[in-house]
PDB file of N, CA and C in Angstrom:
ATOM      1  N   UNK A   1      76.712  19.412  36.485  1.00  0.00           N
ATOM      2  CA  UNK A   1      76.564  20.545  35.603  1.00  0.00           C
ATOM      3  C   UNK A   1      75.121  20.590  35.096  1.00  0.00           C
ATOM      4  N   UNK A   2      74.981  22.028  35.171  1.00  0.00           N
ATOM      5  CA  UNK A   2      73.459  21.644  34.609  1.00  0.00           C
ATOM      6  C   UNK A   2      72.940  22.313  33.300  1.00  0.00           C
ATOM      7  N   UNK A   3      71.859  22.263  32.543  1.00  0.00           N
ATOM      8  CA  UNK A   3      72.105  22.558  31.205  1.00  0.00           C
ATOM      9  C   UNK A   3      71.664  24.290  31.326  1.00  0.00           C
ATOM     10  N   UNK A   4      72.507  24.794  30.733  1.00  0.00           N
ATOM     11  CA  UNK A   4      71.641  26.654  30.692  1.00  0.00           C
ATOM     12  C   UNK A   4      70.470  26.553  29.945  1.00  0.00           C
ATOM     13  N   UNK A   5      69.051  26.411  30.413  1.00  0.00           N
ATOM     14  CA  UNK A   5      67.961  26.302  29.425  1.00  0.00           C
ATOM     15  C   UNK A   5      67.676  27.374  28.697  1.00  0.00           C
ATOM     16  N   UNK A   6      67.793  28.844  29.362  1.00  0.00           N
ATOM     17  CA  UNK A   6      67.604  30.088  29.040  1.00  0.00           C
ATOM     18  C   UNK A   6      68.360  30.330  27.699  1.00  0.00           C
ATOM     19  N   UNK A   7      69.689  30.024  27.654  1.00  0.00           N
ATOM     20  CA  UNK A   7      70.204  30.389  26.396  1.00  0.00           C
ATOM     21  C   UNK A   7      69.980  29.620  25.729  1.00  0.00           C
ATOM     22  N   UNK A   8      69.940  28.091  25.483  1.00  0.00           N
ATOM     23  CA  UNK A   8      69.215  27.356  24.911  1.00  0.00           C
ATOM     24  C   UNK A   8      68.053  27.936  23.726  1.00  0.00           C
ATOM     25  N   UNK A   9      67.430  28.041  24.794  1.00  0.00           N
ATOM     26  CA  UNK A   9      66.034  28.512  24.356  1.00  0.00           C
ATOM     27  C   UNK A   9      65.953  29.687  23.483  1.00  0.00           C
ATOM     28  N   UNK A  10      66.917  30.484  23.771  1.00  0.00           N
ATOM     29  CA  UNK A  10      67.195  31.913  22.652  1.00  0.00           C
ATOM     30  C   UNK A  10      67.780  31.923  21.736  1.00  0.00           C
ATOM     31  N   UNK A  11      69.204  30.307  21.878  1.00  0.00           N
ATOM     32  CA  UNK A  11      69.685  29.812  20.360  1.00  0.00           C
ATOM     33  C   UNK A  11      68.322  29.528  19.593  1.00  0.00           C
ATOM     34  N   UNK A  12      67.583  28.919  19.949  1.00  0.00           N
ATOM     35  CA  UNK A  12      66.368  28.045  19.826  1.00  0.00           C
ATOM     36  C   UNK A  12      65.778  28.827  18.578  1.00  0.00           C
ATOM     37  N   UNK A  13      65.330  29.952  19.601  1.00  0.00           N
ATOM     38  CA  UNK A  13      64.222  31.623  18.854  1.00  0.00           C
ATOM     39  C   UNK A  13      65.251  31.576  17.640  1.00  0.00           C
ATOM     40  N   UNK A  14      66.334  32.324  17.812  1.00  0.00           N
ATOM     41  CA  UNK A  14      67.386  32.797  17.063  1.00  0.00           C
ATOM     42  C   UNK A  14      67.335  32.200  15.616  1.00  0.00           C
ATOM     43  N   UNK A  15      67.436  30.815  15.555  1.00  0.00           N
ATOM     44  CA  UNK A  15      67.916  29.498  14.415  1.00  0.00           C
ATOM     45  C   UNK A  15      66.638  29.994  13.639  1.00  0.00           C
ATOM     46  N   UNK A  16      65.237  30.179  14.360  1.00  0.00           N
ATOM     47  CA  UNK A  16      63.917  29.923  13.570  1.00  0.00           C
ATOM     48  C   UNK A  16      63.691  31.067  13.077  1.00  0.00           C
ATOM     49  N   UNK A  17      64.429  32.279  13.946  1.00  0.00           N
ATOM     50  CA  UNK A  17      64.065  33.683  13.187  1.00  0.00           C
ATOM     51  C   UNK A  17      65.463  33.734  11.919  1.00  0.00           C
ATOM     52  N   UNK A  18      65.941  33.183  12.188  1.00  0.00           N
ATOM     53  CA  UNK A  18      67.471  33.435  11.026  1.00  0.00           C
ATOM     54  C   UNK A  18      67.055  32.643  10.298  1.00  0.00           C
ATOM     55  N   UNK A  19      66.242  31.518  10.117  1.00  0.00           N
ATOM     56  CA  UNK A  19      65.660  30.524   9.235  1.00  0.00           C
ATOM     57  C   UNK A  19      64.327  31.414   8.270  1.00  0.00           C
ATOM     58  N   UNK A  20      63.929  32.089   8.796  1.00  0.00           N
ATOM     59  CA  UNK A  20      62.283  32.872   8.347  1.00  0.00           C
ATOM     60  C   UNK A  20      63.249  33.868   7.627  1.00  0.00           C
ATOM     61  N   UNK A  21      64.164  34.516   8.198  1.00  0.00           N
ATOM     62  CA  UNK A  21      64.769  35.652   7.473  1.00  0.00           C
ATOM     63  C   UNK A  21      65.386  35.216   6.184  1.00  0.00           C
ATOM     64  N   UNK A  22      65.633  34.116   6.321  1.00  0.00           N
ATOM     65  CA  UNK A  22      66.576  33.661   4.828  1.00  0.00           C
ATOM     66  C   UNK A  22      65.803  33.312   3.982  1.00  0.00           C
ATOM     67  N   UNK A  23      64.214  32.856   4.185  1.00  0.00           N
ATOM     68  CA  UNK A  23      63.631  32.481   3.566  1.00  0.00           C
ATOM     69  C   UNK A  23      63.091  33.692   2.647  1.00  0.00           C
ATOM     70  N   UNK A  24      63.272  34.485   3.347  1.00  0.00           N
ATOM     71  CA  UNK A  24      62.800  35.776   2.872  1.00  0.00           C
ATOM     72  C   UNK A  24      63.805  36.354   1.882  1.00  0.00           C
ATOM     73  N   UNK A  25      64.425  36.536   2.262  1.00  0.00           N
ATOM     74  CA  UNK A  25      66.001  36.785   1.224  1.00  0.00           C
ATOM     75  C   UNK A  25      65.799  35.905  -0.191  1.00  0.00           C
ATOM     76  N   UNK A  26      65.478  34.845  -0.006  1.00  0.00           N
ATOM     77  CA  UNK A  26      65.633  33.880  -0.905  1.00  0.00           C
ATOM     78  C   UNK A  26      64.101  34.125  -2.186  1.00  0.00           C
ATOM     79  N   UNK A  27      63.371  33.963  -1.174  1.00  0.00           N
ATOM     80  CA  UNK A  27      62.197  35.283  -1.861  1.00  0.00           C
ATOM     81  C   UNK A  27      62.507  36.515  -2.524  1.00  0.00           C
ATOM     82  N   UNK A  28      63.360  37.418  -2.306  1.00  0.00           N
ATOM     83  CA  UNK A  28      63.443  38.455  -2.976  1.00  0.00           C
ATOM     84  C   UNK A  28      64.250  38.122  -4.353  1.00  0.00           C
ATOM     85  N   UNK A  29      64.954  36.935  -4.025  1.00  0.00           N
ATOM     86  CA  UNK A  29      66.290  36.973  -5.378  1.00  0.00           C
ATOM     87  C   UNK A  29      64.709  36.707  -6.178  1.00  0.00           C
ATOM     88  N   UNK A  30      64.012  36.021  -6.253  1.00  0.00           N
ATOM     89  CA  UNK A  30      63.206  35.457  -6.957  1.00  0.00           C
ATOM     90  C   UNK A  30      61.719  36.820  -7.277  1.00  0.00           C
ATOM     91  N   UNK A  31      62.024  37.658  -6.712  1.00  0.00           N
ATOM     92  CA  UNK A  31      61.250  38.541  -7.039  1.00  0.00           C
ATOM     93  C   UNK A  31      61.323  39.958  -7.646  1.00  0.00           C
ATOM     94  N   UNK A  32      62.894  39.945  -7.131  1.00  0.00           N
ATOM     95  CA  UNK A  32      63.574  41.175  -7.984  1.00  0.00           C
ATOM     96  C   UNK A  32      64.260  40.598  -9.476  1.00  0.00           C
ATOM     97  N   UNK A  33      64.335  38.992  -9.222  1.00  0.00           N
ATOM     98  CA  UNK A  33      64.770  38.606 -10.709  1.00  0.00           C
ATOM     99  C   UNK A  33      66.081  38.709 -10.887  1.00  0.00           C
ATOM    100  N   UNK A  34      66.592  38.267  -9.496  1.00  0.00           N
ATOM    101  CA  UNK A  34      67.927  38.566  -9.388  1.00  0.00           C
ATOM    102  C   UNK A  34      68.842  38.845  -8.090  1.00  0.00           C
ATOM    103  N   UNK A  35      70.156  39.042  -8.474  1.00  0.00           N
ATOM    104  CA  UNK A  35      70.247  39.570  -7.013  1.00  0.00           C
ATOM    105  C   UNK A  35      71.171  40.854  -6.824  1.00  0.00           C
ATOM    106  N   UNK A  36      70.971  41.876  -6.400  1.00  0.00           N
ATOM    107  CA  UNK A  36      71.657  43.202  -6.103  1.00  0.00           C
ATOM    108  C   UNK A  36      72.929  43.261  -5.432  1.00  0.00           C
ATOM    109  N   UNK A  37      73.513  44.372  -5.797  1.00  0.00           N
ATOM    110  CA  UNK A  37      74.558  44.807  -5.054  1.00  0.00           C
ATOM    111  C   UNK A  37      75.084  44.270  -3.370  1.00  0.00           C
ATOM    112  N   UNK A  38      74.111  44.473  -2.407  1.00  0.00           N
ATOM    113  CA  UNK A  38      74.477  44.287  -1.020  1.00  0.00           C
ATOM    114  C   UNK A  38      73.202  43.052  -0.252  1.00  0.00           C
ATOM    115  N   UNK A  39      73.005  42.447  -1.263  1.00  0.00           N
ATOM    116  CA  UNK A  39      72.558  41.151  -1.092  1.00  0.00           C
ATOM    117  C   UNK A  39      72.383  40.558   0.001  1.00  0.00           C
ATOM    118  N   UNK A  40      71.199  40.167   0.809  1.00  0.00           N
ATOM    119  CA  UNK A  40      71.753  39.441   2.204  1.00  0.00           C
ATOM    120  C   UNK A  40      72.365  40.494   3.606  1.00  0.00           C
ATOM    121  N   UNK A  41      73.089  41.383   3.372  1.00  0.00           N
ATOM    122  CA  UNK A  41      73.298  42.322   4.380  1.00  0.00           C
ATOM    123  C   UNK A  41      72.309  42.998   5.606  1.00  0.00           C
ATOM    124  N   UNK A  42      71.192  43.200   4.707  1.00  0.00           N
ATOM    125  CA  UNK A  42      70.093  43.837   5.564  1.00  0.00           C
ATOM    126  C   UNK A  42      69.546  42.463   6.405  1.00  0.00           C
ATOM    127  N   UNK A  43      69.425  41.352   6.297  1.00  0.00           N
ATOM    128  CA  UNK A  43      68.913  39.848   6.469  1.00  0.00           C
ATOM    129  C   UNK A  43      70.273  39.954   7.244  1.00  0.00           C
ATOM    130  N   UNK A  44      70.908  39.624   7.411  1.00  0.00           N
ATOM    131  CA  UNK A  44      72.469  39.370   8.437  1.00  0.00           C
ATOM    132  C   UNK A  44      72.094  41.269   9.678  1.00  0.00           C
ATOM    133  N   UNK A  45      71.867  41.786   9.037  1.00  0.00           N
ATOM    134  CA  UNK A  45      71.524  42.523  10.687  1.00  0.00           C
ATOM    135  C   UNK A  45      70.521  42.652  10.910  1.00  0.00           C
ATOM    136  N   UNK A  46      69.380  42.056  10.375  1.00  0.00           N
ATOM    137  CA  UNK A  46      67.950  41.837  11.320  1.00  0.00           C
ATOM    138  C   UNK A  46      68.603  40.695  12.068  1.00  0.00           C
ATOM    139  N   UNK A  47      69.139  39.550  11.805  1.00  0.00           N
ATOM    140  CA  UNK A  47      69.493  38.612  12.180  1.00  0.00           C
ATOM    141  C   UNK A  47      70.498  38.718  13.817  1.00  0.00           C
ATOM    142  N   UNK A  48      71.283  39.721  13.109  1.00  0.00           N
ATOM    143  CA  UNK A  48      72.252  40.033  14.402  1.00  0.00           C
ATOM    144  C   UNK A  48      71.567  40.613  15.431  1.00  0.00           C
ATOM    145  N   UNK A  49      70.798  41.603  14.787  1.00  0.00           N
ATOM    146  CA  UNK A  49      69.959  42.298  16.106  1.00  0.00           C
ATOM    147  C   UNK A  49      68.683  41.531  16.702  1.00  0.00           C
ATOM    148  N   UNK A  50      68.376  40.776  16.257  1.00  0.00           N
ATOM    149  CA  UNK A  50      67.258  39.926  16.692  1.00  0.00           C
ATOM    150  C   UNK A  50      67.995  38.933  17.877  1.00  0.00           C
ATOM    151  N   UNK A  51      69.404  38.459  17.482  1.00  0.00           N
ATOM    152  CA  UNK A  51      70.161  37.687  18.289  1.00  0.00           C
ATOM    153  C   UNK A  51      70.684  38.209  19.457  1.00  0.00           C
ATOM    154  N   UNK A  52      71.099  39.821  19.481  1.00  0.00           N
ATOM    155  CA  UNK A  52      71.131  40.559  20.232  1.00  0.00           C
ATOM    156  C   UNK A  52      69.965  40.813  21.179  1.00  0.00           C
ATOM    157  N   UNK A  53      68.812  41.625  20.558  1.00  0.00           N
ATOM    158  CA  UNK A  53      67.745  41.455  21.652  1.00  0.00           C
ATOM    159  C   UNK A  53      67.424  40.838  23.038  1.00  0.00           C
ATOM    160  N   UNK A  54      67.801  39.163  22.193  1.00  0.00           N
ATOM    161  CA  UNK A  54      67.329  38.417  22.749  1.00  0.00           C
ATOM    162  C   UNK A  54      68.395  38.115  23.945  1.00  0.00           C
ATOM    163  N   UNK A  55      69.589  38.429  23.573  1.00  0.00           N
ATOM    164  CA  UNK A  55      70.722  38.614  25.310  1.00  0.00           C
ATOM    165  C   UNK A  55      71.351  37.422  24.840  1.00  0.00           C
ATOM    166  N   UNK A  56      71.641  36.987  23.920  1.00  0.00           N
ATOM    167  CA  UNK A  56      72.293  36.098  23.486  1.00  0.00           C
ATOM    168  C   UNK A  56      73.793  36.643  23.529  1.00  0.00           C
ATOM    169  N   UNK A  57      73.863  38.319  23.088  1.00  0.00           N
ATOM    170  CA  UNK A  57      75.520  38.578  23.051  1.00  0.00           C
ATOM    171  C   UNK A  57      75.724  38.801  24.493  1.00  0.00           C
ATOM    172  N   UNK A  58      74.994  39.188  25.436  1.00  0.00           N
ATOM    173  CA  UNK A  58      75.194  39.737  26.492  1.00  0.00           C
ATOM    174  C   UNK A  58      76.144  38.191  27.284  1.00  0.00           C
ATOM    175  N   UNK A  59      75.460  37.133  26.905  1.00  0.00           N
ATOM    176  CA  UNK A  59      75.350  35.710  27.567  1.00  0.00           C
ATOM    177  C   UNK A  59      76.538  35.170  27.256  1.00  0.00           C
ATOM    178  N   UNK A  60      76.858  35.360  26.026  1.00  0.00           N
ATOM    179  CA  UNK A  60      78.451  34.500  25.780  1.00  0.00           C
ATOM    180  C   UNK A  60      79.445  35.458  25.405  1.00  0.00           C
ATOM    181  N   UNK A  61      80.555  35.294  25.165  1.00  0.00           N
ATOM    182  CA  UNK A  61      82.116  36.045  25.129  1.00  0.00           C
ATOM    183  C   UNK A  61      82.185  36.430  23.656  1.00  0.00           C
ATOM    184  N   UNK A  62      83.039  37.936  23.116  1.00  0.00           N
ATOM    185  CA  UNK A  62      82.313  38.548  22.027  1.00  0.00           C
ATOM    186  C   UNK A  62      83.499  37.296  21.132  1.00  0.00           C
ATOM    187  N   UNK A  63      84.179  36.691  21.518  1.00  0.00           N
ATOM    188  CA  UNK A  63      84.872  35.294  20.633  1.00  0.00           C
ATOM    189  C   UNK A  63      83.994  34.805  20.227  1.00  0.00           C
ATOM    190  N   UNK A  64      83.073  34.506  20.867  1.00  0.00           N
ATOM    191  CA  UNK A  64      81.742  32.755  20.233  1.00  0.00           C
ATOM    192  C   UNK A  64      81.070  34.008  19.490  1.00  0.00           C
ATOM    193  N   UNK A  65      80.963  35.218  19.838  1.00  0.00           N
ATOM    194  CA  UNK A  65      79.523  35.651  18.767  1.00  0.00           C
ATOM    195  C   UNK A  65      80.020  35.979  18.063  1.00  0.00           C
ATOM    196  N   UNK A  66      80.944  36.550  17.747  1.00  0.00           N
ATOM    197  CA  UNK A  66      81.660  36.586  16.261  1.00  0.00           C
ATOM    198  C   UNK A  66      81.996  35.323  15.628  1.00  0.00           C
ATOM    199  N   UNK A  67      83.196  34.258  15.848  1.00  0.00           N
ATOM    200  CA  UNK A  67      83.295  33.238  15.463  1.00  0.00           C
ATOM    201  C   UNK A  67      81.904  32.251  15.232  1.00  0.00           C
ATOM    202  N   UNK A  68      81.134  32.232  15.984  1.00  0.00           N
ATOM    203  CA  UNK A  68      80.297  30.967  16.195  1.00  0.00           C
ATOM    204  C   UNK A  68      78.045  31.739  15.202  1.00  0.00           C
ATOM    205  N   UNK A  69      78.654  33.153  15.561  1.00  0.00           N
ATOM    206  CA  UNK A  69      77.115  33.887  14.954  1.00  0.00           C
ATOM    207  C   UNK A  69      77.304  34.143  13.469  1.00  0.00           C
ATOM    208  N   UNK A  70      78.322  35.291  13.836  1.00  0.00           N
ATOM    209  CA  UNK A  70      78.828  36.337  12.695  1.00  0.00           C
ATOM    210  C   UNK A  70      78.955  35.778  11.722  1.00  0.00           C
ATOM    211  N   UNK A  71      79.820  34.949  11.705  1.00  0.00           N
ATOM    212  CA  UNK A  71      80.868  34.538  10.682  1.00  0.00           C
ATOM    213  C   UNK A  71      80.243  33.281  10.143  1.00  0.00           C
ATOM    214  N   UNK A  72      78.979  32.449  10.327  1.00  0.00           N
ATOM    215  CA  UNK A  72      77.779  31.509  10.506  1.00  0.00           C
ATOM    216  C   UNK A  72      77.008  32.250   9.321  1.00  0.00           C
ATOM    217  N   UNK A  73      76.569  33.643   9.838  1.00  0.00           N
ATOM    218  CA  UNK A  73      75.697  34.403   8.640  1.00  0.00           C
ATOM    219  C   UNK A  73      76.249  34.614   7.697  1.00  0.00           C
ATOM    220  N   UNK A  74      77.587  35.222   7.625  1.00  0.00           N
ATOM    221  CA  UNK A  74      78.304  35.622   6.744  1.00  0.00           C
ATOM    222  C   UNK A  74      78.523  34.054   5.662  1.00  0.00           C
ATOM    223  N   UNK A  75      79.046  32.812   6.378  1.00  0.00           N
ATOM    224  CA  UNK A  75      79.483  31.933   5.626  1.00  0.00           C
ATOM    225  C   UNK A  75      77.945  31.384   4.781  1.00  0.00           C
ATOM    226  N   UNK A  76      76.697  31.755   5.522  1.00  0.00           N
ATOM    227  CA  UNK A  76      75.853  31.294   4.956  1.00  0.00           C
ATOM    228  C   UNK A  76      75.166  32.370   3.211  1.00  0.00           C
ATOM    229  N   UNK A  77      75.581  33.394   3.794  1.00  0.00           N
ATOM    230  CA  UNK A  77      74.896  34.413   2.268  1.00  0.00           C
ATOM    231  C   UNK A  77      76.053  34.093   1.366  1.00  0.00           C
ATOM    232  N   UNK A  78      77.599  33.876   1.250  1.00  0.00           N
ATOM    233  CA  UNK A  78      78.516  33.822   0.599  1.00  0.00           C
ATOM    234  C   UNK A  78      77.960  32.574  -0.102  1.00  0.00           C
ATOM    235  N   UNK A  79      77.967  31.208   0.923  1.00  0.00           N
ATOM    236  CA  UNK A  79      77.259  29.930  -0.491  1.00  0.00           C
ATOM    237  C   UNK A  79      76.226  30.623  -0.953  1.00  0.00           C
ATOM    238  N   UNK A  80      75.156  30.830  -0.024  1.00  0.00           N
ATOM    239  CA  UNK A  80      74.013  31.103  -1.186  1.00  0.00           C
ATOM    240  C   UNK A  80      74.078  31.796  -2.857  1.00  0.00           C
ATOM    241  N   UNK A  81      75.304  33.293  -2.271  1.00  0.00           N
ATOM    242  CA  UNK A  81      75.435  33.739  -3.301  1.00  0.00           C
ATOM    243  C   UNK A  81      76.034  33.189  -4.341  1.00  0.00           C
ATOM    244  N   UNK A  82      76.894  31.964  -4.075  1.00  0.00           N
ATOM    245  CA  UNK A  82      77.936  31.547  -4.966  1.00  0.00           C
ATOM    246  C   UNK A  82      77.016  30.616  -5.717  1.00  0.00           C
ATOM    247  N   UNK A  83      76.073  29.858  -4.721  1.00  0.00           N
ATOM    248  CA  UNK A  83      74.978  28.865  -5.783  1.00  0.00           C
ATOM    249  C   UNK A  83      74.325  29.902  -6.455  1.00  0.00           C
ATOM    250  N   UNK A  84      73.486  31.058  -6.448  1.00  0.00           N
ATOM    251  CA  UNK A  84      73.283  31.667  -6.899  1.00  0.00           C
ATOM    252  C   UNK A  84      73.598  32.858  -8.192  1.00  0.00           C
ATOM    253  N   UNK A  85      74.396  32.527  -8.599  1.00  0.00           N
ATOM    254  CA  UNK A  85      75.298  33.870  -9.230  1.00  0.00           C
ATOM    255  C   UNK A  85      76.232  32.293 -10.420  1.00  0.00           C
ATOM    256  N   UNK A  86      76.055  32.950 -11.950  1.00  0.00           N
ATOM    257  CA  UNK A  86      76.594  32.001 -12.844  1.00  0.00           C
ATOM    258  C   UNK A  86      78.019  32.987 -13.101  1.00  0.00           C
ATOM    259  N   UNK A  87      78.781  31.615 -12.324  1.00  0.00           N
ATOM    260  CA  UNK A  87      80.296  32.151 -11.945  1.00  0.00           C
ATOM    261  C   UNK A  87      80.415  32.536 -13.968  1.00  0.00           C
ATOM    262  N   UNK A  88      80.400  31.595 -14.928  1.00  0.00           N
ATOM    263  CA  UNK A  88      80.971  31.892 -16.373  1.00  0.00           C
ATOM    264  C   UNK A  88      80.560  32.780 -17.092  1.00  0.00           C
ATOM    265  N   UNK A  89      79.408  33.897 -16.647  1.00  0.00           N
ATOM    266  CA  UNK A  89      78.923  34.742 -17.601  1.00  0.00           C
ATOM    267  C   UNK A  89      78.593  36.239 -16.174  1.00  0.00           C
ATOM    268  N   UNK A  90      79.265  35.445 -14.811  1.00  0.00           N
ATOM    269  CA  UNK A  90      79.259  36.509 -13.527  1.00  0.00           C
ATOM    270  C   UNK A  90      77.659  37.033 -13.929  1.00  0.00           C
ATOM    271  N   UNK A  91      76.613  36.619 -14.011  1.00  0.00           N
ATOM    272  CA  UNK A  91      75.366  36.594 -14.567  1.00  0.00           C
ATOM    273  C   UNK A  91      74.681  36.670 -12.937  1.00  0.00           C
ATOM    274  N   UNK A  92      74.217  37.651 -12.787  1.00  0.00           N
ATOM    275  CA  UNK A  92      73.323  37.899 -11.312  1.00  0.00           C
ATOM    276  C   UNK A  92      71.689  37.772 -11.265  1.00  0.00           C
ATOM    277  N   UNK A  93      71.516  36.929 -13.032  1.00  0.00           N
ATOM    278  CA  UNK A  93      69.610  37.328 -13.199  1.00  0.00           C
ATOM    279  C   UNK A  93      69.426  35.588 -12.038  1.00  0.00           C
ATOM    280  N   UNK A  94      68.045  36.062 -12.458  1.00  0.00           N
ATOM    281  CA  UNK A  94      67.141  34.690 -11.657  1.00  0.00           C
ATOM    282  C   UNK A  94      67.360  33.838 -12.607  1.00  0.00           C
ATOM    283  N   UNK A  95      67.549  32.985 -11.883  1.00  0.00           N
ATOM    284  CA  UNK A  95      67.305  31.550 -12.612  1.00  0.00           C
ATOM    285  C   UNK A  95      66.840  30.278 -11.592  1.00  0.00           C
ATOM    286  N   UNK A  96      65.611  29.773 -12.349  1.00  0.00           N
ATOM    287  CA  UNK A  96      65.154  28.587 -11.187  1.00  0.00           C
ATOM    288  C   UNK A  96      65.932  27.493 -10.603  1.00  0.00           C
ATOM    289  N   UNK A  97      67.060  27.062 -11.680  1.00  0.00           N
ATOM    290  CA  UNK A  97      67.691  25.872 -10.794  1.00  0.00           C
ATOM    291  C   UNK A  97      68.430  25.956  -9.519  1.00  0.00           C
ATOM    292  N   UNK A  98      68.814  27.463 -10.081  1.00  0.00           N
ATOM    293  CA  UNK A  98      70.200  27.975  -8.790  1.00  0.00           C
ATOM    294  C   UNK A  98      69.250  28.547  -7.469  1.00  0.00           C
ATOM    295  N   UNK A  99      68.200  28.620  -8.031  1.00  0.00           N
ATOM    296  CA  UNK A  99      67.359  28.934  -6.596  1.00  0.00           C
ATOM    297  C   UNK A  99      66.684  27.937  -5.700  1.00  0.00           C
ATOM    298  N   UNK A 100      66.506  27.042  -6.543  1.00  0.00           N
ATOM    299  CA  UNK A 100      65.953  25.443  -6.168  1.00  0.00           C
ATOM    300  C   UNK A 100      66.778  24.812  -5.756  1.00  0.00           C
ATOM    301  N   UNK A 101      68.601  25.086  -5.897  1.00  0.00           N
ATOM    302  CA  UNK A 101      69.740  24.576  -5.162  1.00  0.00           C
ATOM    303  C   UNK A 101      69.832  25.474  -3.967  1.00  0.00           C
ATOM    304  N   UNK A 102      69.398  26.793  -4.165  1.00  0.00           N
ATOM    305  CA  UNK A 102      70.116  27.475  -2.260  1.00  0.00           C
ATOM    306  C   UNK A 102      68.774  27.104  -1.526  1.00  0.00           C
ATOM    307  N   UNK A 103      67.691  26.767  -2.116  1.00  0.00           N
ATOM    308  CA  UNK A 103      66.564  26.639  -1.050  1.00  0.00           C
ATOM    309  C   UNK A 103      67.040  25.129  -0.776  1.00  0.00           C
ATOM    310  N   UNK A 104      67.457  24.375  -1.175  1.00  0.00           N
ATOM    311  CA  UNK A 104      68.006  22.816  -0.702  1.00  0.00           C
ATOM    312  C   UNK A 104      69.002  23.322   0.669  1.00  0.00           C
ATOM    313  N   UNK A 105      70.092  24.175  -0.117  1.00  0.00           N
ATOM    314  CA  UNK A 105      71.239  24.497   1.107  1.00  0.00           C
ATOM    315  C   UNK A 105      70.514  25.127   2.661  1.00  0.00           C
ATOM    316  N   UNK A 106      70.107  26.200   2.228  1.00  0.00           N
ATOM    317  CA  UNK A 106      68.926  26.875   3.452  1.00  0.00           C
ATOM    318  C   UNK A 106      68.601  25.475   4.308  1.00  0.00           C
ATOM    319  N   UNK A 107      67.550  25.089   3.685  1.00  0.00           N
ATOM    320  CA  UNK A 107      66.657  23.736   4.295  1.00  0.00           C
ATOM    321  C   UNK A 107      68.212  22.684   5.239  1.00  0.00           C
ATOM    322  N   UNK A 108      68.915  22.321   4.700  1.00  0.00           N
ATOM    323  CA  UNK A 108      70.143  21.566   5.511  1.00  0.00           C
ATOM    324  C   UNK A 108      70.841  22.220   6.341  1.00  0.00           C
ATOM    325  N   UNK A 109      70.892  23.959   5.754  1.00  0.00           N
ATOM    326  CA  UNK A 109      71.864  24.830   7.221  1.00  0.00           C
ATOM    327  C   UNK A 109      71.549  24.759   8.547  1.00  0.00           C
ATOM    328  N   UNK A 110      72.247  23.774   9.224  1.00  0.00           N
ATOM    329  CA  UNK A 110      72.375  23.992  10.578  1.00  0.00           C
ATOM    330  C   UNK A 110      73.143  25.526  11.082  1.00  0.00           C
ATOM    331  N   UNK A 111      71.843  26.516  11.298  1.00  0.00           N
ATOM    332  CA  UNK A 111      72.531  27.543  12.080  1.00  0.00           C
ATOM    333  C   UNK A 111      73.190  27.542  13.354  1.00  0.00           C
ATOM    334  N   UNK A 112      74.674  28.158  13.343  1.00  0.00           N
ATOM    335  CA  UNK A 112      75.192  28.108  14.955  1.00  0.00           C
ATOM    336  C   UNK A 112      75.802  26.872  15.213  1.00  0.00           C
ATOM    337  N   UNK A 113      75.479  26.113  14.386  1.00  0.00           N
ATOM    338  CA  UNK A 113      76.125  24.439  15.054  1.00  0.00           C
ATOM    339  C   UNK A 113      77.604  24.819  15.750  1.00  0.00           C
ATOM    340  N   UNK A 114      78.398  25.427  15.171  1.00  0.00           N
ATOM    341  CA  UNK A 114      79.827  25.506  16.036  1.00  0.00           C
ATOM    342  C   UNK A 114      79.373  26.034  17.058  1.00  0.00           C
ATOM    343  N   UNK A 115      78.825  26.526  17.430  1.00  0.00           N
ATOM    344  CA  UNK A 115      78.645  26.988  19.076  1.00  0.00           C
ATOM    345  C   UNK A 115      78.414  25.996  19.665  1.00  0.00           C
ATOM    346  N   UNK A 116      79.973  25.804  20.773  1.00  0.00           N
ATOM    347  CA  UNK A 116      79.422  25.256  22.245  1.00  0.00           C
ATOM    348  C   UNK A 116      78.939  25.396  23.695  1.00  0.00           C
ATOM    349  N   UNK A 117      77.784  25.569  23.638  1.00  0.00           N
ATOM    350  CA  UNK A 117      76.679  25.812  24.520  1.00  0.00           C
ATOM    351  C   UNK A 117      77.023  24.935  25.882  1.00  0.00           C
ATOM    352  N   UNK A 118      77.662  24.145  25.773  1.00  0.00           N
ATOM    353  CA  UNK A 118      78.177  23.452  27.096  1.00  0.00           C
ATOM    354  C   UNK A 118      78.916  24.573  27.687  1.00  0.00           C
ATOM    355  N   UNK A 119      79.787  25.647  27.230  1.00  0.00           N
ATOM    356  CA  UNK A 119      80.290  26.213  27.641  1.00  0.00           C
ATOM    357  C   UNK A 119      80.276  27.226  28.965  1.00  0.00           C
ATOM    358  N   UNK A 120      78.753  27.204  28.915  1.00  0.00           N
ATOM    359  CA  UNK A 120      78.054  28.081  29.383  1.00  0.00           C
ATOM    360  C   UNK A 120      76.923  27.574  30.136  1.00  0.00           C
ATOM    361  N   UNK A 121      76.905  25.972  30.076  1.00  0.00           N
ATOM    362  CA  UNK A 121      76.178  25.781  31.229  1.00  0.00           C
ATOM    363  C   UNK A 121      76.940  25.762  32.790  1.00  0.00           C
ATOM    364  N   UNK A 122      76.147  24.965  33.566  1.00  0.00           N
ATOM    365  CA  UNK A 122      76.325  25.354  35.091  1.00  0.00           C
ATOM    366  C   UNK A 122      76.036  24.954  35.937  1.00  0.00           C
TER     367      UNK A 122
END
């Protein structure tokens, strides 16, 4: 069997552009002083479509890109938001600690890890 380098290589792109995008997100809570209504959404479809572009959906079965992409972004803005957001006063302003905790989470998210890429080699 041999390894698919090609998709590899576009998980690869993918992780570092979904990594730059969050960083960015994470930037705005801290610049709007808070965080808005649809939070993260616009960042989850640059993300999707960047993953798209790149023939990543074309390459695997729409099971892994939903289960293994989708639902990856999605599980990742939900913690952020939850470290983010003071569940006892439902309080959406900035605050440095809770931002200094999702930039910890960010920094440890392994994007995609459930995807198995063996799947698809050959």
């Amino acid at each position: 069997m041999e390894v698919n380098f090609k998709l590899a290589k576009q998980i690869s792109k993918g992780r570092s552009y979904c990594r730059r995008q969050f960083k960015k997100l994470l930037k705005t809570y801290e610049e709007d002083n808070g965080l808005h209504e649809q939070w993260g959404q616009l960042t989850k479809r640059k993300c999707e479509e960047y993953l798209s572009n790149l023939g990543i959906v074309r390459s695997i079965s729409y099971q892994d890109w939903y289960d293994d992409f989708v639902t990856d972004l999605d599980d990742l803005i939900s913690i952020l938001e939850d470290t983010l957001v003071d569940k006892t006063f439902n309080c959406r302003a900035y605050d440095t600690e809770r931002l200094d905790c999702a930039e910890e989470i960010l920094s440890d998210w392994d994007f995609f890890s459930d995807f198995d890429a063996e799947k698809y080699d050959f």
